[in-house]
PDB file of N, CA and C in Angstrom:
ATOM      1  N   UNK A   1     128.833 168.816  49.462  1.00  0.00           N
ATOM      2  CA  UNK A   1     128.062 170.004  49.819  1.00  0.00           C
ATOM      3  C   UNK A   1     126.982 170.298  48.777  1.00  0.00           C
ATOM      4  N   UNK A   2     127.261 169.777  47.719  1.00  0.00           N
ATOM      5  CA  UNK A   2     126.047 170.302  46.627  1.00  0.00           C
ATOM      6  C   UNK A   2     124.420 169.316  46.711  1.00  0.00           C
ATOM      7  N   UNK A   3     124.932 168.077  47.267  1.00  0.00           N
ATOM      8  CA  UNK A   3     123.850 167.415  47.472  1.00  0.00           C
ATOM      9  C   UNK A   3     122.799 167.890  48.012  1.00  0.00           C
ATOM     10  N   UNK A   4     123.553 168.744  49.713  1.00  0.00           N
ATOM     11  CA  UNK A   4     122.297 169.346  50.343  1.00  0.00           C
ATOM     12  C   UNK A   4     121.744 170.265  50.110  1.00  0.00           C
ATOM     13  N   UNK A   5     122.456 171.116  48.848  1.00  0.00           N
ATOM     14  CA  UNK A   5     121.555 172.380  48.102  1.00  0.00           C
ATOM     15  C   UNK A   5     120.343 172.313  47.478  1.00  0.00           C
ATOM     16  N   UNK A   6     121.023 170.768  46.550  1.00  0.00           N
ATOM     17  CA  UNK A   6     120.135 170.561  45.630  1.00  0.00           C
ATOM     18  C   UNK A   6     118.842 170.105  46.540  1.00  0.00           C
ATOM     19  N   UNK A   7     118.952 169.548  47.763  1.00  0.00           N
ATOM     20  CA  UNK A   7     118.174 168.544  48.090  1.00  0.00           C
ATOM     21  C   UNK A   7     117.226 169.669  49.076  1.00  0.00           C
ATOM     22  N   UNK A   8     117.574 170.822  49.239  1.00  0.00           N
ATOM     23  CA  UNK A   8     117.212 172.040  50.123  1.00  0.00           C
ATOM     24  C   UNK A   8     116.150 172.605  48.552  1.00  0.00           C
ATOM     25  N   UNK A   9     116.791 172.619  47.587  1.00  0.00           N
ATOM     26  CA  UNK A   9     116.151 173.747  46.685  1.00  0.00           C
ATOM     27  C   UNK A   9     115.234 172.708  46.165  1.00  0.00           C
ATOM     28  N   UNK A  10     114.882 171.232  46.214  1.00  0.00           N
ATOM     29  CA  UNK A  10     113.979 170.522  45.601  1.00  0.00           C
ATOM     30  C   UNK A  10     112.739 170.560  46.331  1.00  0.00           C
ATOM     31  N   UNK A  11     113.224 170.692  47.544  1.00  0.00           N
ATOM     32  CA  UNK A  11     112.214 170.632  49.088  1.00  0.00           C
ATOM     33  C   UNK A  11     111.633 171.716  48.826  1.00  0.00           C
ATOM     34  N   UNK A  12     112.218 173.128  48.745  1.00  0.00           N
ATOM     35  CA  UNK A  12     111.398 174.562  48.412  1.00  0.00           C
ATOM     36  C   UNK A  12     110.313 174.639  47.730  1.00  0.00           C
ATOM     37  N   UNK A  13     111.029 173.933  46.090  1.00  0.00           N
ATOM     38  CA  UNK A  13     110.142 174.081  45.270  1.00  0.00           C
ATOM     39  C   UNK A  13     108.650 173.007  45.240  1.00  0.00           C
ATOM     40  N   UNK A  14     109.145 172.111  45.797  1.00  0.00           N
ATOM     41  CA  UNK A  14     108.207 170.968  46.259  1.00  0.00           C
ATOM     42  C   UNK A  14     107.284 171.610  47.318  1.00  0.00           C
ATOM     43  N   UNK A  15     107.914 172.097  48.336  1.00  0.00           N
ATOM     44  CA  UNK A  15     107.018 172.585  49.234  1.00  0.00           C
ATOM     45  C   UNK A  15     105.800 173.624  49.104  1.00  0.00           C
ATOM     46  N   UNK A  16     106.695 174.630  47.931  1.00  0.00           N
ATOM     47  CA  UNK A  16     105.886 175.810  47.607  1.00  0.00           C
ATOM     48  C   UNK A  16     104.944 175.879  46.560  1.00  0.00           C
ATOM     49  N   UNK A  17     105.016 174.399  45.545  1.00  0.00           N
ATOM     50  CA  UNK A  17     103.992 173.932  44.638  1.00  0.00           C
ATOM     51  C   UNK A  17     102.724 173.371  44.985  1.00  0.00           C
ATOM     52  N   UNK A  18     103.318 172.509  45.888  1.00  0.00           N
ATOM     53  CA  UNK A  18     102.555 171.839  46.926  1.00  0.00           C
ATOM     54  C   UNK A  18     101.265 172.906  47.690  1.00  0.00           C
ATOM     55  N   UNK A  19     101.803 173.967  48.143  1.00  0.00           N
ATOM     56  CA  UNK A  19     100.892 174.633  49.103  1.00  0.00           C
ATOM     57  C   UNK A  19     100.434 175.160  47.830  1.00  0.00           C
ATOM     58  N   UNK A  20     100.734 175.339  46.826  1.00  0.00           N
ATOM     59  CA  UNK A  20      99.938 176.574  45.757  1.00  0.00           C
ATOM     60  C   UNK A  20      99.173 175.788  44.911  1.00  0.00           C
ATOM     61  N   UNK A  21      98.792 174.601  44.768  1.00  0.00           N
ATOM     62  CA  UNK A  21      98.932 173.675  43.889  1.00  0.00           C
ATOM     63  C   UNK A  21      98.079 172.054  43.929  1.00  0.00           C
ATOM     64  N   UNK A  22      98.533 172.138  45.069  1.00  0.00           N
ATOM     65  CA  UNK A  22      98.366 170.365  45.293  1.00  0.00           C
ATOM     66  C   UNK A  22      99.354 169.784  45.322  1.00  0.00           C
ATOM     67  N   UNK A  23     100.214 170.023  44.535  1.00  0.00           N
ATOM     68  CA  UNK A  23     101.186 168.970  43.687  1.00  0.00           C
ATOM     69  C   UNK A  23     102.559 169.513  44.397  1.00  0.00           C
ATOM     70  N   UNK A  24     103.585 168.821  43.908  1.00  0.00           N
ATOM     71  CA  UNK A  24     104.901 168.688  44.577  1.00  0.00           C
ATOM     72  C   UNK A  24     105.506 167.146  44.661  1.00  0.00           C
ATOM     73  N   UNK A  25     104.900 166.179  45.137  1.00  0.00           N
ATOM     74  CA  UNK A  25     105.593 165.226  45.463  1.00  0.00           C
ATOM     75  C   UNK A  25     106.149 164.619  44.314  1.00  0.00           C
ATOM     76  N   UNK A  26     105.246 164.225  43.476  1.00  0.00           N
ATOM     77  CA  UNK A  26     105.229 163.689  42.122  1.00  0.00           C
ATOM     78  C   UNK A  26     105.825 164.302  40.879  1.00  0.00           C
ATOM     79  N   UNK A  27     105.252 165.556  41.236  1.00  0.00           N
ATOM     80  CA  UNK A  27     105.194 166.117  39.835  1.00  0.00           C
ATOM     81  C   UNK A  27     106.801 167.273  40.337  1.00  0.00           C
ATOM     82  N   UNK A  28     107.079 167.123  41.163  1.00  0.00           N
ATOM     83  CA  UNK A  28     108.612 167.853  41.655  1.00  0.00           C
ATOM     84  C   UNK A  28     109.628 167.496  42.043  1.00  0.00           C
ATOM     85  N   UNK A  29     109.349 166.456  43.105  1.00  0.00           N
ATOM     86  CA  UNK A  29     109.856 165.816  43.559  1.00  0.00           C
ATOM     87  C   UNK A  29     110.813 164.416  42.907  1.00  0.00           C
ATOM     88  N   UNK A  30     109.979 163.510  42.139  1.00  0.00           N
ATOM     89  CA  UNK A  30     110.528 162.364  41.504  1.00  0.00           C
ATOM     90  C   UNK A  30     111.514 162.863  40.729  1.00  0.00           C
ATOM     91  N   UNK A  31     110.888 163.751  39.962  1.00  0.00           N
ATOM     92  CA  UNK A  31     111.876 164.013  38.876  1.00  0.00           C
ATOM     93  C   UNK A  31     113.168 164.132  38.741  1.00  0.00           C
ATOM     94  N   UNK A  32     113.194 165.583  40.150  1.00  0.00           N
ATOM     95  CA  UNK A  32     114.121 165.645  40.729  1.00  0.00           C
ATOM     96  C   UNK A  32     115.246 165.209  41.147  1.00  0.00           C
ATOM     97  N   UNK A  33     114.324 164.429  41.970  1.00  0.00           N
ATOM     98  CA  UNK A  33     115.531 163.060  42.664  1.00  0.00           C
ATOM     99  C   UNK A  33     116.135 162.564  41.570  1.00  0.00           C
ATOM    100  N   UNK A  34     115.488 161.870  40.616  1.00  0.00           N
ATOM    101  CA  UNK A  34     116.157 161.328  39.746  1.00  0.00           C
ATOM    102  C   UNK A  34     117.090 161.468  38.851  1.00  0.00           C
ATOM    103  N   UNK A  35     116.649 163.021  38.074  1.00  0.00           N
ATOM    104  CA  UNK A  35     117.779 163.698  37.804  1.00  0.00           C
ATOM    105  C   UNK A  35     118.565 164.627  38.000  1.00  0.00           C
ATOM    106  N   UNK A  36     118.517 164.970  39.311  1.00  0.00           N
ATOM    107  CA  UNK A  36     119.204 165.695  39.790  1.00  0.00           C
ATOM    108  C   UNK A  36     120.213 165.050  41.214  1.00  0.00           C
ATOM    109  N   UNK A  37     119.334 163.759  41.660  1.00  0.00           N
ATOM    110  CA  UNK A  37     120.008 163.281  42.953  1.00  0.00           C
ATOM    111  C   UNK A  37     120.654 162.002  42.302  1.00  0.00           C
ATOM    112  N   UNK A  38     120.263 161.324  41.110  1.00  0.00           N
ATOM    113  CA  UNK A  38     120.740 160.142  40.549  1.00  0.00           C
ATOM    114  C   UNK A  38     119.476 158.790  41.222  1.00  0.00           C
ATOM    115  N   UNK A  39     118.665 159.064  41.862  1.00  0.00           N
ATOM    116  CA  UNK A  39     118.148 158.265  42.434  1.00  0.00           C
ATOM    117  C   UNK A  39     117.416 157.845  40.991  1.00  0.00           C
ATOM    118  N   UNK A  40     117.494 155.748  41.907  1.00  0.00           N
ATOM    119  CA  UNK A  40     116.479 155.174  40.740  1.00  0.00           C
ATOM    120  C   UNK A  40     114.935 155.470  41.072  1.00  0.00           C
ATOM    121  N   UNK A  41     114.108 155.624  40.094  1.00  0.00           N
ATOM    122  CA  UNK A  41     113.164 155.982  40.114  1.00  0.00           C
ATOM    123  C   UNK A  41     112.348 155.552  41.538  1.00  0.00           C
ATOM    124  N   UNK A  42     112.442 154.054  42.017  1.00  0.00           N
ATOM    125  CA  UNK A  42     111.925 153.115  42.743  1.00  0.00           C
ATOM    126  C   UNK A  42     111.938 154.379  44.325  1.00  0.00           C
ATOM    127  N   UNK A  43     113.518 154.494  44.216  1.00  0.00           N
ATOM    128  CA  UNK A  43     113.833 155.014  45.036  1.00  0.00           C
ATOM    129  C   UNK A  43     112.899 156.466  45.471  1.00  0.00           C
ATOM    130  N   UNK A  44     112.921 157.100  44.361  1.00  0.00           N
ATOM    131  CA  UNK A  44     112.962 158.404  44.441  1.00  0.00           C
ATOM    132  C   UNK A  44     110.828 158.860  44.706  1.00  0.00           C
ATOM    133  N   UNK A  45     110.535 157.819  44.051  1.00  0.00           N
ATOM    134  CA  UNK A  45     109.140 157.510  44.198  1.00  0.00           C
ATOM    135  C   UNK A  45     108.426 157.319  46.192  1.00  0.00           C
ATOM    136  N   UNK A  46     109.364 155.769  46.681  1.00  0.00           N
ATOM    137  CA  UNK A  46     109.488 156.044  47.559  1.00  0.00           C
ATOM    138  C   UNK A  46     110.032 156.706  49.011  1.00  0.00           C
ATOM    139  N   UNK A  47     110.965 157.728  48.473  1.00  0.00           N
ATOM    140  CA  UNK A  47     111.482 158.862  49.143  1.00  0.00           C
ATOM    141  C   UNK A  47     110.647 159.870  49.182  1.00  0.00           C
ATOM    142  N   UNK A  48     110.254 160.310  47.638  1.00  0.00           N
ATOM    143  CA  UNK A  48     108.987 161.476  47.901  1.00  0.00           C
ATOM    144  C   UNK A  48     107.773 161.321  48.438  1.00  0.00           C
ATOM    145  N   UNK A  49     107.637 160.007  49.018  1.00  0.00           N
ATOM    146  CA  UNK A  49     106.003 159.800  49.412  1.00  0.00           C
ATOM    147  C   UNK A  49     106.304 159.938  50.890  1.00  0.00           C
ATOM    148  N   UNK A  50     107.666 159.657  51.104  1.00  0.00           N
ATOM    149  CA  UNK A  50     107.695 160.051  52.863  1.00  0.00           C
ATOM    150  C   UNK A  50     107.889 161.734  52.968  1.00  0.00           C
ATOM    151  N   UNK A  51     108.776 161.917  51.588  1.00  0.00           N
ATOM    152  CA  UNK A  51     108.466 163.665  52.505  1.00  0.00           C
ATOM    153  C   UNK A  51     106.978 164.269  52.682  1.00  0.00           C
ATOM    154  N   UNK A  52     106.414 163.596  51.718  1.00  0.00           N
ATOM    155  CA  UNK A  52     104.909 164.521  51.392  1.00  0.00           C
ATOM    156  C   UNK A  52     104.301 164.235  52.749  1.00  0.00           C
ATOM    157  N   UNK A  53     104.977 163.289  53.565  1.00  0.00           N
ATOM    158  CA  UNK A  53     104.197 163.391  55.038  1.00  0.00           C
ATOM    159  C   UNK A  53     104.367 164.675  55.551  1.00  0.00           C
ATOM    160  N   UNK A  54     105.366 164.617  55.866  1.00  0.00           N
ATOM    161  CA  UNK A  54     105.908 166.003  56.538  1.00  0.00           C
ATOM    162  C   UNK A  54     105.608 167.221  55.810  1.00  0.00           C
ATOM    163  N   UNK A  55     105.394 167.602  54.430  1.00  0.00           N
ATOM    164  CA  UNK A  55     104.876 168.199  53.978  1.00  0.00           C
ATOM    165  C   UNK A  55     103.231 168.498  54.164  1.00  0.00           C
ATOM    166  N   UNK A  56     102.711 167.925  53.998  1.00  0.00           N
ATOM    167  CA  UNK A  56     101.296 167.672  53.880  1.00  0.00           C
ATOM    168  C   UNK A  56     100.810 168.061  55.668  1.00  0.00           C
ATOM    169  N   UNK A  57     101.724 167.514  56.610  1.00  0.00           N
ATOM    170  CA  UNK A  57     101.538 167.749  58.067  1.00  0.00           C
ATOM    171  C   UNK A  57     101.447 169.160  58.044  1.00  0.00           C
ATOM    172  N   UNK A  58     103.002 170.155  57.403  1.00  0.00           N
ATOM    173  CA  UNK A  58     103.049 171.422  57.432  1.00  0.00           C
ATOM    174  C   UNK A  58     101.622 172.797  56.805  1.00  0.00           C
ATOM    175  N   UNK A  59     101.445 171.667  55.834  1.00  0.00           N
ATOM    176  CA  UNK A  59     100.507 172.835  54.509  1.00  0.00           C
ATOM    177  C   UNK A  59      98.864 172.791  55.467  1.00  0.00           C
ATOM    178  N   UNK A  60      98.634 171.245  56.158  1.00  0.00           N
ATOM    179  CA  UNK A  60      97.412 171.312  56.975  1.00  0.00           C
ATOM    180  C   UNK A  60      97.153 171.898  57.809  1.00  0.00           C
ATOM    181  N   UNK A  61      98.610 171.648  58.910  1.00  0.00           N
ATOM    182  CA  UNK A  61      98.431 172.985  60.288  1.00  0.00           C
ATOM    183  C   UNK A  61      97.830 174.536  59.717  1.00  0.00           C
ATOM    184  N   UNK A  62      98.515 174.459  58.843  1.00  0.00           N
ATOM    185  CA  UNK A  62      98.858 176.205  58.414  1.00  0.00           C
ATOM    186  C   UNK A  62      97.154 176.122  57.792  1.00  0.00           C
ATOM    187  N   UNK A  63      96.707 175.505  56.801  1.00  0.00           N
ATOM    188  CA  UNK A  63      95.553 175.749  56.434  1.00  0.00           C
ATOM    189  C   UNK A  63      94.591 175.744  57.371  1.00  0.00           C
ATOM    190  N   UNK A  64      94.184 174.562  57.843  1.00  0.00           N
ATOM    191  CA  UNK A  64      93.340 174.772  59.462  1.00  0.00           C
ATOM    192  C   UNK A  64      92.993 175.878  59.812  1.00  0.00           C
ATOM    193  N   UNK A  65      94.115 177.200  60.183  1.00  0.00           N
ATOM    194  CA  UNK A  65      94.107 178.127  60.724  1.00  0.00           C
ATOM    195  C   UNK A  65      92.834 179.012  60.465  1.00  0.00           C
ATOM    196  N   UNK A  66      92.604 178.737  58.875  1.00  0.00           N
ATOM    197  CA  UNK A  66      91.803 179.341  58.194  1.00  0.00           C
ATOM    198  C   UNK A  66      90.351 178.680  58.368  1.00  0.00           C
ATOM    199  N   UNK A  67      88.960 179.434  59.160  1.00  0.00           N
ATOM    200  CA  UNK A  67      88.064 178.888  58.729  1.00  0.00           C
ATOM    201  C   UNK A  67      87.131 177.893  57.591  1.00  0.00           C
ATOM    202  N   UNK A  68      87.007 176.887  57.771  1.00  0.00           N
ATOM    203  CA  UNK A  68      86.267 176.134  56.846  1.00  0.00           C
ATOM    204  C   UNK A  68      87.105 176.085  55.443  1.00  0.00           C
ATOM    205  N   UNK A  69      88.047 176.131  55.845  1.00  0.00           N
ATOM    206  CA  UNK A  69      89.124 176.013  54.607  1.00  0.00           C
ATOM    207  C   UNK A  69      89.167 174.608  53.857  1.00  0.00           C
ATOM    208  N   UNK A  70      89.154 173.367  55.270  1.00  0.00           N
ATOM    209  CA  UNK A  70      89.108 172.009  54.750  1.00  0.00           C
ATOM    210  C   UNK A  70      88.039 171.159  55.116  1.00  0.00           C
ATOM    211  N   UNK A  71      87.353 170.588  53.958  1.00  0.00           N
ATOM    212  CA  UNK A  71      86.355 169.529  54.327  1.00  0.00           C
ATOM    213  C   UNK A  71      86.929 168.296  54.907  1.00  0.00           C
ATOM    214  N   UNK A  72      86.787 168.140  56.675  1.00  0.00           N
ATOM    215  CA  UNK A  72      87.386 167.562  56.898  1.00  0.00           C
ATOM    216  C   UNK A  72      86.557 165.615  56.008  1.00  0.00           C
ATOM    217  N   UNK A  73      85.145 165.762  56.176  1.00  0.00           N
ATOM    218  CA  UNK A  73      84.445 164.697  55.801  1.00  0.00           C
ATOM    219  C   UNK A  73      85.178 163.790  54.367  1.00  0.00           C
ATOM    220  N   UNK A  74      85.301 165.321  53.709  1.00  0.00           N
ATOM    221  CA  UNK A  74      86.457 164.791  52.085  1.00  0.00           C
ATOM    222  C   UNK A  74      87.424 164.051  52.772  1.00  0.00           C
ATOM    223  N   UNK A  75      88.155 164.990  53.429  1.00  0.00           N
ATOM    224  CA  UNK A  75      89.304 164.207  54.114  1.00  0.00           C
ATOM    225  C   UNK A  75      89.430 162.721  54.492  1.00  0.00           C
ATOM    226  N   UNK A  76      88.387 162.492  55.465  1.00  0.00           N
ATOM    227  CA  UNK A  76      88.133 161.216  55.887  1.00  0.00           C
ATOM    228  C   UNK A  76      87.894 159.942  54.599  1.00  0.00           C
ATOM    229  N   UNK A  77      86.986 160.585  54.413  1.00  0.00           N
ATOM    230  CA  UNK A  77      86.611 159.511  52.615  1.00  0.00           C
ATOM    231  C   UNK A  77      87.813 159.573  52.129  1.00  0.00           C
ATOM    232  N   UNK A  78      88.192 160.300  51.383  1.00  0.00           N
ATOM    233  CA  UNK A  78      89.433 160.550  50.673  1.00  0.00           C
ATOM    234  C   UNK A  78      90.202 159.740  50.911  1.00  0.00           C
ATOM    235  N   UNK A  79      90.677 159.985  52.169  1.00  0.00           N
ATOM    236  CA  UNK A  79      91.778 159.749  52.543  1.00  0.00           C
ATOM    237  C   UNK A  79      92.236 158.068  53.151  1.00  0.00           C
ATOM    238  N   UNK A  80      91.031 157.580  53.457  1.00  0.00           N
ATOM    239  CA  UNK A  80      90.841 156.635  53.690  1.00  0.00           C
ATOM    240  C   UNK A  80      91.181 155.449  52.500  1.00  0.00           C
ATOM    241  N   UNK A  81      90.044 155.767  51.570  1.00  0.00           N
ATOM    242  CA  UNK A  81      90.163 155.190  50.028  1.00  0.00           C
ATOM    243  C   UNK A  81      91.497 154.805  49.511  1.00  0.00           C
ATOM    244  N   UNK A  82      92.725 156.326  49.492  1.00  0.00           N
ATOM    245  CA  UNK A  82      93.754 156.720  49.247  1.00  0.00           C
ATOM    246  C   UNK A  82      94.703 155.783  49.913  1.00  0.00           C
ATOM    247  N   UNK A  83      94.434 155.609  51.399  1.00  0.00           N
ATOM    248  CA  UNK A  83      95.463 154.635  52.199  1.00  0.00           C
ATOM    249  C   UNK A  83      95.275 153.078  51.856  1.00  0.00           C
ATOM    250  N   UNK A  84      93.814 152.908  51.388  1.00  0.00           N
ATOM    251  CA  UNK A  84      94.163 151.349  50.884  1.00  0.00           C
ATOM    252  C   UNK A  84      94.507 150.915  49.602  1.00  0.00           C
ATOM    253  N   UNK A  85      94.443 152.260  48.697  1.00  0.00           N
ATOM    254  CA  UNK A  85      94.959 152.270  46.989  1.00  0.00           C
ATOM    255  C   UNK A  85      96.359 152.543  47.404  1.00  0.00           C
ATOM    256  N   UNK A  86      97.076 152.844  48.429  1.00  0.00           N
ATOM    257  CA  UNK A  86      98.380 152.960  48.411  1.00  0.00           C
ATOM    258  C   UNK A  86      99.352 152.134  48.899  1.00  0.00           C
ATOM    259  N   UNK A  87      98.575 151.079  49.702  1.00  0.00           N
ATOM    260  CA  UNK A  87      98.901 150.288  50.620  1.00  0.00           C
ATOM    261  C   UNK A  87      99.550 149.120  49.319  1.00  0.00           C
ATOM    262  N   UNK A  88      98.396 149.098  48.026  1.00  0.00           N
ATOM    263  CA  UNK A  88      98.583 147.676  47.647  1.00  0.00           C
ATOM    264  C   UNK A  88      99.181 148.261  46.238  1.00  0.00           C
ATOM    265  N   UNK A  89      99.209 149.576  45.743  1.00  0.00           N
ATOM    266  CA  UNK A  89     100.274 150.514  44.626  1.00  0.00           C
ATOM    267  C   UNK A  89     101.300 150.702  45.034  1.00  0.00           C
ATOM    268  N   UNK A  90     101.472 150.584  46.378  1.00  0.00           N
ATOM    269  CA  UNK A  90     103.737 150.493  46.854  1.00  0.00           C
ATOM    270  C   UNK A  90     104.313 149.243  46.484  1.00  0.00           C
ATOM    271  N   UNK A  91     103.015 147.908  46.700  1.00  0.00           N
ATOM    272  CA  UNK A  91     103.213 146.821  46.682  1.00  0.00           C
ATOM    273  C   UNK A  91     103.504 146.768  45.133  1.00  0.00           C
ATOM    274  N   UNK A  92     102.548 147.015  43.760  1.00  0.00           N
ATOM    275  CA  UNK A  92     102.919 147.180  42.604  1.00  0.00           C
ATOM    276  C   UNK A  92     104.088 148.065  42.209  1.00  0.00           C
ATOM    277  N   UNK A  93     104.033 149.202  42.669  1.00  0.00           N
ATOM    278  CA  UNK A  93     105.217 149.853  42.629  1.00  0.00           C
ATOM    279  C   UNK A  93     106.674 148.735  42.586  1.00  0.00           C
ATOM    280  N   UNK A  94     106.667 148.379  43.716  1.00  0.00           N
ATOM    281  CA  UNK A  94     107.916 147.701  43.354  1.00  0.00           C
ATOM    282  C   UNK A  94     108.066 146.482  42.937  1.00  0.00           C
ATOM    283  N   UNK A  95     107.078 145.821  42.103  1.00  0.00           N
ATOM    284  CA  UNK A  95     106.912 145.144  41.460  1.00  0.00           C
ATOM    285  C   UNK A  95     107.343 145.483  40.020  1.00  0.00           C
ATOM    286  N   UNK A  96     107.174 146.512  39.387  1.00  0.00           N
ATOM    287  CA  UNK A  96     107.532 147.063  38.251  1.00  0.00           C
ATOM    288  C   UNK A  96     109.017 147.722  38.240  1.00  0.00           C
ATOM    289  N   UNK A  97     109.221 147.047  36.740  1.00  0.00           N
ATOM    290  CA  UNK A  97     110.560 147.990  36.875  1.00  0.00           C
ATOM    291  C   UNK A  97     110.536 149.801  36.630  1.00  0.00           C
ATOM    292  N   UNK A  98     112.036 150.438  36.636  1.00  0.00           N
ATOM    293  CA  UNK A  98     111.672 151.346  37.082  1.00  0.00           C
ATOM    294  C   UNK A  98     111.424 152.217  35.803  1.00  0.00           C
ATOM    295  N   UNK A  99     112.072 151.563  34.361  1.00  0.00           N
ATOM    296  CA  UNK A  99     111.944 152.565  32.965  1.00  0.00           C
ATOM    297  C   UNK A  99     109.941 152.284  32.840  1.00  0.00           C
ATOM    298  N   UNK A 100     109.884 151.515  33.320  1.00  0.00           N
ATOM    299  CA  UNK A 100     107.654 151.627  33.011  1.00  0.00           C
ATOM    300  C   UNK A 100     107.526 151.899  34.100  1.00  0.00           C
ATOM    301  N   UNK A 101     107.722 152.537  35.251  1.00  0.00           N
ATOM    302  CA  UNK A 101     107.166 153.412  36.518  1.00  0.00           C
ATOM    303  C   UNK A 101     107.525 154.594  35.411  1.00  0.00           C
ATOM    304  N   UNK A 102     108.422 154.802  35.105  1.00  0.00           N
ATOM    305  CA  UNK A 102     108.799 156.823  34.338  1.00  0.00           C
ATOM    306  C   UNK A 102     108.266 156.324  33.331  1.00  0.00           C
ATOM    307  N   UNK A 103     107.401 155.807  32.776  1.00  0.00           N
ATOM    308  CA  UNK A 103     106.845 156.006  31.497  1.00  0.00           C
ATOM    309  C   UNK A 103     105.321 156.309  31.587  1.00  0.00           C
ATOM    310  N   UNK A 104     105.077 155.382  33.007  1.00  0.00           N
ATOM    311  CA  UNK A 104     103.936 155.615  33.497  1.00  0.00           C
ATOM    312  C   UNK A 104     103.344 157.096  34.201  1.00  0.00           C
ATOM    313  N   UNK A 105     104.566 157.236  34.982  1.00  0.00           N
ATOM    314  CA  UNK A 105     104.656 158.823  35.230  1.00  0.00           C
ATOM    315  C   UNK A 105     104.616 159.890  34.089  1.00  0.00           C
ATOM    316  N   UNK A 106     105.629 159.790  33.075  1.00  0.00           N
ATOM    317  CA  UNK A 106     105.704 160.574  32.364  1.00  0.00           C
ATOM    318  C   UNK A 106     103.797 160.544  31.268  1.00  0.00           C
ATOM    319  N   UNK A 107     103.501 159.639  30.992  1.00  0.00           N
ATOM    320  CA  UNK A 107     102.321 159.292  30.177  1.00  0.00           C
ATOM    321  C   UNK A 107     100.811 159.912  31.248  1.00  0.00           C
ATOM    322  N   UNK A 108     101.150 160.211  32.609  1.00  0.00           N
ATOM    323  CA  UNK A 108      99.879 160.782  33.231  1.00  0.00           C
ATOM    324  C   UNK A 108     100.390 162.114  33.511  1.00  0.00           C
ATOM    325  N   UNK A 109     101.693 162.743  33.717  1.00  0.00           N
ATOM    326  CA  UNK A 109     101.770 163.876  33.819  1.00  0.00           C
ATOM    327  C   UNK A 109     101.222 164.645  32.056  1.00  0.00           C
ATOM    328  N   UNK A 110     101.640 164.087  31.050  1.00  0.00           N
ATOM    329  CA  UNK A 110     101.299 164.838  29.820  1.00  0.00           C
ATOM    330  C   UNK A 110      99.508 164.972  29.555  1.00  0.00           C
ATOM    331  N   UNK A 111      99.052 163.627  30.213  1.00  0.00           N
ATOM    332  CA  UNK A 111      97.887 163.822  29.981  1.00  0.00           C
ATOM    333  C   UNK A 111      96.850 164.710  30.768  1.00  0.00           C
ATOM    334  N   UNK A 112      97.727 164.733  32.057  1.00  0.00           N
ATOM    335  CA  UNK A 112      96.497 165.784  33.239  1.00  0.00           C
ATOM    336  C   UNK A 112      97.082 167.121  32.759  1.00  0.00           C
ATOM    337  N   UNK A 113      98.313 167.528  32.160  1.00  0.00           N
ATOM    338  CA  UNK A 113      98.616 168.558  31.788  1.00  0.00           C
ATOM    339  C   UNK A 113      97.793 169.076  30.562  1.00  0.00           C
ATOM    340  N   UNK A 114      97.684 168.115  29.815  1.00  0.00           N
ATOM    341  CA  UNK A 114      96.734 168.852  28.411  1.00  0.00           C
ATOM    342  C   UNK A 114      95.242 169.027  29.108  1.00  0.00           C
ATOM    343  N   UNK A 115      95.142 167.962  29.941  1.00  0.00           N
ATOM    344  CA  UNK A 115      93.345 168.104  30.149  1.00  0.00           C
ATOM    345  C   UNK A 115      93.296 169.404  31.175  1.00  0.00           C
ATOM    346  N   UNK A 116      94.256 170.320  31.847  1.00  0.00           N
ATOM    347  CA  UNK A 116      94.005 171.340  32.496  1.00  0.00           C
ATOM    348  C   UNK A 116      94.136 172.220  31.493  1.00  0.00           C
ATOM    349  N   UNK A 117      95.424 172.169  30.380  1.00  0.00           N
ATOM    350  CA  UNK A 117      95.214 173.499  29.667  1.00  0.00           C
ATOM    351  C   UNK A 117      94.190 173.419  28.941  1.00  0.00           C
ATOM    352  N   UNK A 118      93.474 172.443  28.990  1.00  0.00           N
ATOM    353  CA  UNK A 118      92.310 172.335  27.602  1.00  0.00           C
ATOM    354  C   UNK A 118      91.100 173.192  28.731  1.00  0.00           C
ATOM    355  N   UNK A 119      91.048 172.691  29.568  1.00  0.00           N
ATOM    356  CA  UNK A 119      90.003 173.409  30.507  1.00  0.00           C
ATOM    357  C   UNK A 119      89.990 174.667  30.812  1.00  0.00           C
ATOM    358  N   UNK A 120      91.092 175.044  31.055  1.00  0.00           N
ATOM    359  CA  UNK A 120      91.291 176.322  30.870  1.00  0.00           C
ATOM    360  C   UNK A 120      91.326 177.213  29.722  1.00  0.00           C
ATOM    361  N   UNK A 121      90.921 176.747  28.418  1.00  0.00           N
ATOM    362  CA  UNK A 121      91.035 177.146  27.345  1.00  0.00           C
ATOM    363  C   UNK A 121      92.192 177.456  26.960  1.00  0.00           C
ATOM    364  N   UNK A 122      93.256 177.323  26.906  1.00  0.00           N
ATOM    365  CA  UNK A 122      94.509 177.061  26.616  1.00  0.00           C
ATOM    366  C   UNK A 122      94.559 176.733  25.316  1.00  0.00           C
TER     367      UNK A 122
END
């Protein structure tokens, strides 16, 4: 029974970072899983990239709603770019083991973290 708490309260917080944020999958999600669900990183990497579907489906409907809220044109570019850098980074992904995937993770979360508080004058 505790699995699906944890796995209910990771989704929340994932979900609700996500809409406030951007972020969630990565930066909530992996971690999570990993230390909180035991998942190997590999795993937990590609587990959070399928929820962020369903996520990302939810946060768009709802934004939409809102006039000119999303460039859909970004979208298209974006997103496009994104599907063929991801197509052949799942492929590296599991090519690497999983202590240099969390090192790699851990080494870009510290760095986008200082370069926002630095921007923000922090």
């Amino acid at each position: 029974m505790k699995l699906p708490l944890i796995a209910i309260a990771v989704g929340l917080a994932a979900g609700l970072l996500g809409a406030l944020c951007g972020v969630g999958g990565g930066i909530v999600m992996v971690p999570a899983f990993v230390a909180l669900l035991g998942m190997d990183h590999k795993n937990a990497v590609a587990t959070s990239m399928a929820v962020i579907i369903v996520t990302a489906i939810a946060a768009t409907l709802n934004n939409s709603r809102a006039n000119n809220l999303i460039d859909w044109k970004i979208v298209l570019v974006v997103g496009a770019a994104s599907a063929v850098a991801a197509w052949f980074g799942s492929d590296l992904m599991r090519s690497l083991g999983s202590q240099t995937l969390t090192r790699i993770f851990g080494v870009l979360l510290v760095v986008f973290g200082l370069r926002m508080l630095w921007k923000a004058g922090l």
